[in-house]
N, C-alpha and C. Protein backbone atom coordinates (compact mmCIF):
# COMPACT_ATOMS: atom_id res chain seq x y z
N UNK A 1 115.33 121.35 135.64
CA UNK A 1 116.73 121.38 135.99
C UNK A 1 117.55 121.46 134.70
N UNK A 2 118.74 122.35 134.80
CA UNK A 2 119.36 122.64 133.85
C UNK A 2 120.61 121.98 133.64
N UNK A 3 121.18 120.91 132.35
CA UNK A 3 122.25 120.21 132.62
C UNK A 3 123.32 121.29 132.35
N UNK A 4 123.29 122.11 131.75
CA UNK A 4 124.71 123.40 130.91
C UNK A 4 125.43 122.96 131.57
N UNK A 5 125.23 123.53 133.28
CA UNK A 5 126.48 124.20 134.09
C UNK A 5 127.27 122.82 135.30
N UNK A 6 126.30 121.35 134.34
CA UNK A 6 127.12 119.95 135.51
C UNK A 6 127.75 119.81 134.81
N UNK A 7 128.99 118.75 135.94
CA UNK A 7 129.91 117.90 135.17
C UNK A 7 129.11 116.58 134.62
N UNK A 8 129.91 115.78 133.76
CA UNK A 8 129.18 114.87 133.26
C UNK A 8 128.69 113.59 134.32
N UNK A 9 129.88 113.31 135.54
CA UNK A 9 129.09 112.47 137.01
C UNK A 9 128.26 113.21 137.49
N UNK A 10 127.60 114.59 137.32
CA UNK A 10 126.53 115.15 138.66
C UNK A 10 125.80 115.04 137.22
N UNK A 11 125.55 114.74 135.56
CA UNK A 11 124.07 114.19 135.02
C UNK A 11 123.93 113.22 135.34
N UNK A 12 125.02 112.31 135.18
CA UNK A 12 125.08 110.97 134.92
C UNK A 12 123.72 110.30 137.01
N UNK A 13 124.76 110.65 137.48
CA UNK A 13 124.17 110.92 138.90
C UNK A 13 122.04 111.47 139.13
N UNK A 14 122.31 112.42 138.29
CA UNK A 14 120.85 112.87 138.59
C UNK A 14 119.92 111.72 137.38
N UNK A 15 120.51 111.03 136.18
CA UNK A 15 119.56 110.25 135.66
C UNK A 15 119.27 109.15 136.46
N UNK A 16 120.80 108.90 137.33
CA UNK A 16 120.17 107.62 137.84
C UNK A 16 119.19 108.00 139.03
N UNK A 17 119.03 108.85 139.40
CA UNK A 17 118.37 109.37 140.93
C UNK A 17 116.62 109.13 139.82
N UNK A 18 116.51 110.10 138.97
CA UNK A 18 115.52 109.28 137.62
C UNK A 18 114.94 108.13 137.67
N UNK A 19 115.82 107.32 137.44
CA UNK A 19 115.38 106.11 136.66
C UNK A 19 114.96 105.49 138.44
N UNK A 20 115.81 105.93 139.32
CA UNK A 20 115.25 105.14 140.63
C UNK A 20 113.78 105.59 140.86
N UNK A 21 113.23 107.04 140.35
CA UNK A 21 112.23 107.55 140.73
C UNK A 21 111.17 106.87 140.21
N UNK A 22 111.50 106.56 138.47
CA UNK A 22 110.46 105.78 137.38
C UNK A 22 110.04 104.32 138.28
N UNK A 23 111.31 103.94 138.91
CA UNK A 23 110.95 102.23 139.51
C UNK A 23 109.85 102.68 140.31
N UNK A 24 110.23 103.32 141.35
CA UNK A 24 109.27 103.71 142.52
C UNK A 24 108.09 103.79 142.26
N UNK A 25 108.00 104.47 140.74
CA UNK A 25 107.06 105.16 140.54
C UNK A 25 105.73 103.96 140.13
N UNK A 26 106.60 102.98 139.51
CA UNK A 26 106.15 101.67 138.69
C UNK A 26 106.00 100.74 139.65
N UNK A 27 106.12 100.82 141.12
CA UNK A 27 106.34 100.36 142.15
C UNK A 27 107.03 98.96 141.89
N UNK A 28 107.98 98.86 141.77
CA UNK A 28 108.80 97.82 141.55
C UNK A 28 109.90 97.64 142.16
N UNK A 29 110.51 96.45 142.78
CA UNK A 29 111.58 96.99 143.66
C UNK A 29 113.00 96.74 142.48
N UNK A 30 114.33 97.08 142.99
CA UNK A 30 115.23 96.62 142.37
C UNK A 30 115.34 94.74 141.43
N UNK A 31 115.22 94.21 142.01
CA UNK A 31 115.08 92.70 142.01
C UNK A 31 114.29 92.36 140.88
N UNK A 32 112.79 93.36 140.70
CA UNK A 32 111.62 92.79 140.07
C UNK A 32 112.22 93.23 138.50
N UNK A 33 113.09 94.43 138.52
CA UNK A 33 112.94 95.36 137.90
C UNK A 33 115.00 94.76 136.32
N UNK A 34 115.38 93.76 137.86
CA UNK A 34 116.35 92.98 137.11
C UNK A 34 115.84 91.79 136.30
N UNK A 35 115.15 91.01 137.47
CA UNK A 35 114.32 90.30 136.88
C UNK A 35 113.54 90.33 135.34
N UNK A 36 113.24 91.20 134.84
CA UNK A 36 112.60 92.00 133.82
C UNK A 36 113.83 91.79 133.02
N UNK A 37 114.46 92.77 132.83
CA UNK A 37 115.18 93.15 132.06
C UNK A 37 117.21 92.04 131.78
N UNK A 38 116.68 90.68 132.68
CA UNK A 38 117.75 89.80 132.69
C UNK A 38 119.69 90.46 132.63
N UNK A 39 119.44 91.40 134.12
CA UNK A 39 120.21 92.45 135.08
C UNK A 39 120.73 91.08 136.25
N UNK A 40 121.44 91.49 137.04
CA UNK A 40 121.25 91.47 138.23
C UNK A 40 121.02 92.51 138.98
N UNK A 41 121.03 92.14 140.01
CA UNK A 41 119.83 93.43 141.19
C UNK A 41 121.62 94.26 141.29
N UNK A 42 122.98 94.08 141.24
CA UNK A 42 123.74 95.04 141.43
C UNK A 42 123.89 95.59 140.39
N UNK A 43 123.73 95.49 139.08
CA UNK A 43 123.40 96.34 137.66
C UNK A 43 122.60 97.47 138.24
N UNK A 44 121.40 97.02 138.57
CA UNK A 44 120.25 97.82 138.81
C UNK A 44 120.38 99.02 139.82
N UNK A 45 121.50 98.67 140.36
CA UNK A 45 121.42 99.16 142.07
C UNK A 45 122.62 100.87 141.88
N UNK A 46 123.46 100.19 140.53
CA UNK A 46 124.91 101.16 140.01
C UNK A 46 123.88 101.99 139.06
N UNK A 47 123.21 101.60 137.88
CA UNK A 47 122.48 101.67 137.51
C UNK A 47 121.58 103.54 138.62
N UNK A 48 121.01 103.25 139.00
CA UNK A 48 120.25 104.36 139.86
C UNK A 48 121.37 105.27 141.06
N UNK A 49 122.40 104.52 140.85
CA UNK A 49 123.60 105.53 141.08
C UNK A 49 124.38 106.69 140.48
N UNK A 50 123.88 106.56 138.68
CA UNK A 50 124.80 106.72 137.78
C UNK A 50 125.30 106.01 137.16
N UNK A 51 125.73 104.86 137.71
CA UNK A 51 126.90 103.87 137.02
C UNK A 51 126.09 103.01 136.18
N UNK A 52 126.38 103.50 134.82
CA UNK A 52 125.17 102.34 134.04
C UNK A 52 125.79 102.24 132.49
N UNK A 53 126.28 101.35 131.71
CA UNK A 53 126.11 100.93 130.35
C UNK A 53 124.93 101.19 129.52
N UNK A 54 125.20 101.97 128.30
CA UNK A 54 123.88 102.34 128.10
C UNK A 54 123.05 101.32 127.54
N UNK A 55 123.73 100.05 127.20
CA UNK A 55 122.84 99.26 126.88
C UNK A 55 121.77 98.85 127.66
N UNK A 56 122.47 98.89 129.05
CA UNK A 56 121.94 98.35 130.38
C UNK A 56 120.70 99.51 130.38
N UNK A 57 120.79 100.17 131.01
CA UNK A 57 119.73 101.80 130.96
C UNK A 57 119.00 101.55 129.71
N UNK A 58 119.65 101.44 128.43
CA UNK A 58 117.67 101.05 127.67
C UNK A 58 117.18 99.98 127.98
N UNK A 59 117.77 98.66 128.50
CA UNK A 59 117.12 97.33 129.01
C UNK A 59 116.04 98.07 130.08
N UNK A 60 116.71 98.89 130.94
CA UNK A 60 115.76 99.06 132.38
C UNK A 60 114.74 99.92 131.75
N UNK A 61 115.22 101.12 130.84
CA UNK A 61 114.00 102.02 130.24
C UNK A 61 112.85 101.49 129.95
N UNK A 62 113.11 100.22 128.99
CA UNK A 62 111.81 99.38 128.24
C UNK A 62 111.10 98.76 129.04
N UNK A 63 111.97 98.12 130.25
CA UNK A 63 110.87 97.05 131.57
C UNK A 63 110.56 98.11 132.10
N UNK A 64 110.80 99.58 131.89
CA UNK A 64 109.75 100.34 132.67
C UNK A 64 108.17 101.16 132.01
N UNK A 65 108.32 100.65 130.54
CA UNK A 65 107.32 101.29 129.56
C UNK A 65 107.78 102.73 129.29
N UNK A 66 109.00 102.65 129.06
CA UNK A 66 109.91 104.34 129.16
C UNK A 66 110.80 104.51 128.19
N UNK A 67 110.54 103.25 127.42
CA UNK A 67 111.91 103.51 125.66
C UNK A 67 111.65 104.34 124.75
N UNK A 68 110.14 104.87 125.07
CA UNK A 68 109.83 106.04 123.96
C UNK A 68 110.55 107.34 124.21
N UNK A 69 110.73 107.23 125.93
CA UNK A 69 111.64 108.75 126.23
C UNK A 69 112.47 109.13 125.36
N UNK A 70 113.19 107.56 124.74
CA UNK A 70 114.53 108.25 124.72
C UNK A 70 114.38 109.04 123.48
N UNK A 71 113.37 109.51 122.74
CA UNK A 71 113.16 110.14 121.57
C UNK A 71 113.35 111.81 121.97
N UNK A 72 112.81 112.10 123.12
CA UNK A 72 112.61 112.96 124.06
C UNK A 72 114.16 113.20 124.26
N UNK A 73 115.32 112.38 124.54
CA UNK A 73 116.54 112.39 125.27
C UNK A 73 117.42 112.46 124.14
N UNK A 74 117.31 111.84 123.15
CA UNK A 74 117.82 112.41 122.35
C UNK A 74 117.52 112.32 120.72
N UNK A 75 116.68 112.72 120.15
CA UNK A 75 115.61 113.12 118.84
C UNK A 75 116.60 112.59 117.60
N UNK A 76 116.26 111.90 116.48
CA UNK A 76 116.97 111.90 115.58
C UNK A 76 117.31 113.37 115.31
N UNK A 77 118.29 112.83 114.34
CA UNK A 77 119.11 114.14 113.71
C UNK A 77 119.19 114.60 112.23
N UNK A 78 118.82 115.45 111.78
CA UNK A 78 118.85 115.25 110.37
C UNK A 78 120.39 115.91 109.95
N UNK A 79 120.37 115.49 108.83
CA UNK A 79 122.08 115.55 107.88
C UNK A 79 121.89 117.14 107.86
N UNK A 80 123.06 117.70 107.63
CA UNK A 80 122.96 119.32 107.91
C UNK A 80 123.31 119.09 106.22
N UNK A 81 123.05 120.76 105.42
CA UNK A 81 123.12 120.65 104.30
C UNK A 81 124.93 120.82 103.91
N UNK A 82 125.70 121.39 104.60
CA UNK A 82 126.89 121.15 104.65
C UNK A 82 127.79 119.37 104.37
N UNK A 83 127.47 119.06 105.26
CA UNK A 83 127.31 117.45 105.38
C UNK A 83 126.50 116.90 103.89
N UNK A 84 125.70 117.11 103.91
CA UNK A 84 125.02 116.53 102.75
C UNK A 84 125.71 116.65 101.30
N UNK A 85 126.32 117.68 101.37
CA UNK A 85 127.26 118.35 100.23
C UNK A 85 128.33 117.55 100.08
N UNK A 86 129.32 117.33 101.07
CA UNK A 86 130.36 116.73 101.71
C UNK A 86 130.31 115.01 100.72
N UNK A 87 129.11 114.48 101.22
CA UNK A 87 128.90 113.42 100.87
C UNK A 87 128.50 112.74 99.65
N UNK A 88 127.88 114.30 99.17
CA UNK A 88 127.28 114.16 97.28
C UNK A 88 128.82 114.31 96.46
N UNK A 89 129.90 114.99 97.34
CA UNK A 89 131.07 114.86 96.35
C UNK A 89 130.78 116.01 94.85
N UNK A 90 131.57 116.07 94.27
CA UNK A 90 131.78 116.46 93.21
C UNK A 90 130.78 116.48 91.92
N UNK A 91 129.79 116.98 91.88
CA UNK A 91 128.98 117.01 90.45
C UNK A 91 129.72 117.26 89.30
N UNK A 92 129.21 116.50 88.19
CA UNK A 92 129.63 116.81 87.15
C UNK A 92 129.48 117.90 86.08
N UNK A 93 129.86 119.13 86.27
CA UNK A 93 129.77 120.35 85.61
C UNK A 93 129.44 120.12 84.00
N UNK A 94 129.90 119.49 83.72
CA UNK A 94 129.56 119.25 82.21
C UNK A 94 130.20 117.72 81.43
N UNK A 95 129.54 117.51 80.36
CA UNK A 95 129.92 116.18 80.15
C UNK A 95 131.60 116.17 79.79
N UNK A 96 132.17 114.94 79.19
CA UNK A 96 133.60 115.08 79.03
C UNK A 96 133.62 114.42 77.13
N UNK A 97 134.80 114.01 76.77
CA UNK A 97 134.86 113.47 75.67
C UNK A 97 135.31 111.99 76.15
N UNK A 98 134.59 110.93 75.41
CA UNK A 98 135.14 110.02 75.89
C UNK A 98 135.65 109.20 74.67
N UNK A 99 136.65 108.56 75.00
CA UNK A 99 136.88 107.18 73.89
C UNK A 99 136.02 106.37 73.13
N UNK A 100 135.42 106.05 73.90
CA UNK A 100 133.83 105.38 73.20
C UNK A 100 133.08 105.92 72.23
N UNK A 101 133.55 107.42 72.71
CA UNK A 101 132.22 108.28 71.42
C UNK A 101 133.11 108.30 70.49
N UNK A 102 134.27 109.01 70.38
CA UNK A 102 135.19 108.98 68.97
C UNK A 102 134.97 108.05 68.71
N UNK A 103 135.37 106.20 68.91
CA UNK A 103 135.41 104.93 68.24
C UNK A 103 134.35 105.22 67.15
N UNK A 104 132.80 105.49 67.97
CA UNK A 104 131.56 104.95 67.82
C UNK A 104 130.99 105.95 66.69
N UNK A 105 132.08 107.26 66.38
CA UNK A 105 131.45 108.40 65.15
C UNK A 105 131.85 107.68 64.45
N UNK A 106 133.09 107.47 64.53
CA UNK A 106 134.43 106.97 63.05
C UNK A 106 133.38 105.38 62.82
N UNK A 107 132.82 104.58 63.58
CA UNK A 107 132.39 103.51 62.61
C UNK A 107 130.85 103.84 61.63
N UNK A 108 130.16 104.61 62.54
CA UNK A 108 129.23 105.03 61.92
C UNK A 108 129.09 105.65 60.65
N UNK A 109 130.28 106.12 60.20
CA UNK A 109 130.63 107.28 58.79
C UNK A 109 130.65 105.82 57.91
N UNK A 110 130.42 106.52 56.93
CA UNK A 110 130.68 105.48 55.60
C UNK A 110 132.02 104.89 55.04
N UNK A 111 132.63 104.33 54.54
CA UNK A 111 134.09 103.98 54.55
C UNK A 111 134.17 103.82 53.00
N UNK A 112 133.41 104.96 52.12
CA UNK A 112 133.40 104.94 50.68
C UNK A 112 134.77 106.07 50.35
C-alpha cells in the first residue's frame, strides 16, 4: 500500500488498523497489551484507531517485540553535504597577521 496519495488521518488510521493486526497477531488482547506497556486499555484502544502519541506507539511497538521496525519506518539520516558545509562555517583561506607575532619578532632581535 502506497502512502503518496493519503491524507495524513487515512495513514495515521491504517497504522493503527497495523498495530491492531501485530496484537492479534501476538495474540494479546487490548488489556494484556496495556498492561505491558503501563497504558490504559483506552490508550490502547485510540491507539489502533489512529489516535496515538508517539511516545505511546513506541511503548506498544516494544511490548510487541516490534521497536526494531521503527528503523524500517524511519532509517537514520545522514547530514547532506550542503548542511555539512553550512555547519563547518567559514575556513580559513590563509593565515592573518597577528599582534602576538609582531610583539614576539621585535623581542627576539637584539637591542644592540
Amino acid at each position: 500500500m502506497s502512502f503518496v496519495n493519503m491524507s495524513p488521518a487515512a495513514i495515521a488510521e491504517e497504522l493503527g488498523d497495523r498495530l491492531k493486526q501485530a496484537r492479534l497477531n501476538a495474540d494479546l488482547t487490548q488489556a494484556e497489551v496495556a498492561l505491558r506497556t503501563g497504558l490504559n486499555r483506552r490508550t490502547v484502544l485510540c491507539a489502533e484507531k489512529g489516535k496515538v502519541q508517539l511516545e505511546n506507539l513506541i511503548a506498544m511497538l516494544a511490548s510487541l517485540g516490534m521497536a526494531e521496525q521503527l528503523n524500517m519506518f524511519l532509517p537514520p539520516q545522514e547530514i547532506s553535504p550542503l548542511q555539512l558545509a553550512k555547519l563547518k562555517g567559514r575556513e580559513r583561506q590563509r593565515a592573518s597577521k597577528s599582534t602576538n607575532r609582531k610583539n614576539r619578532i621585535k623581542e627576539d632581535k637584539p637591542s644592540w
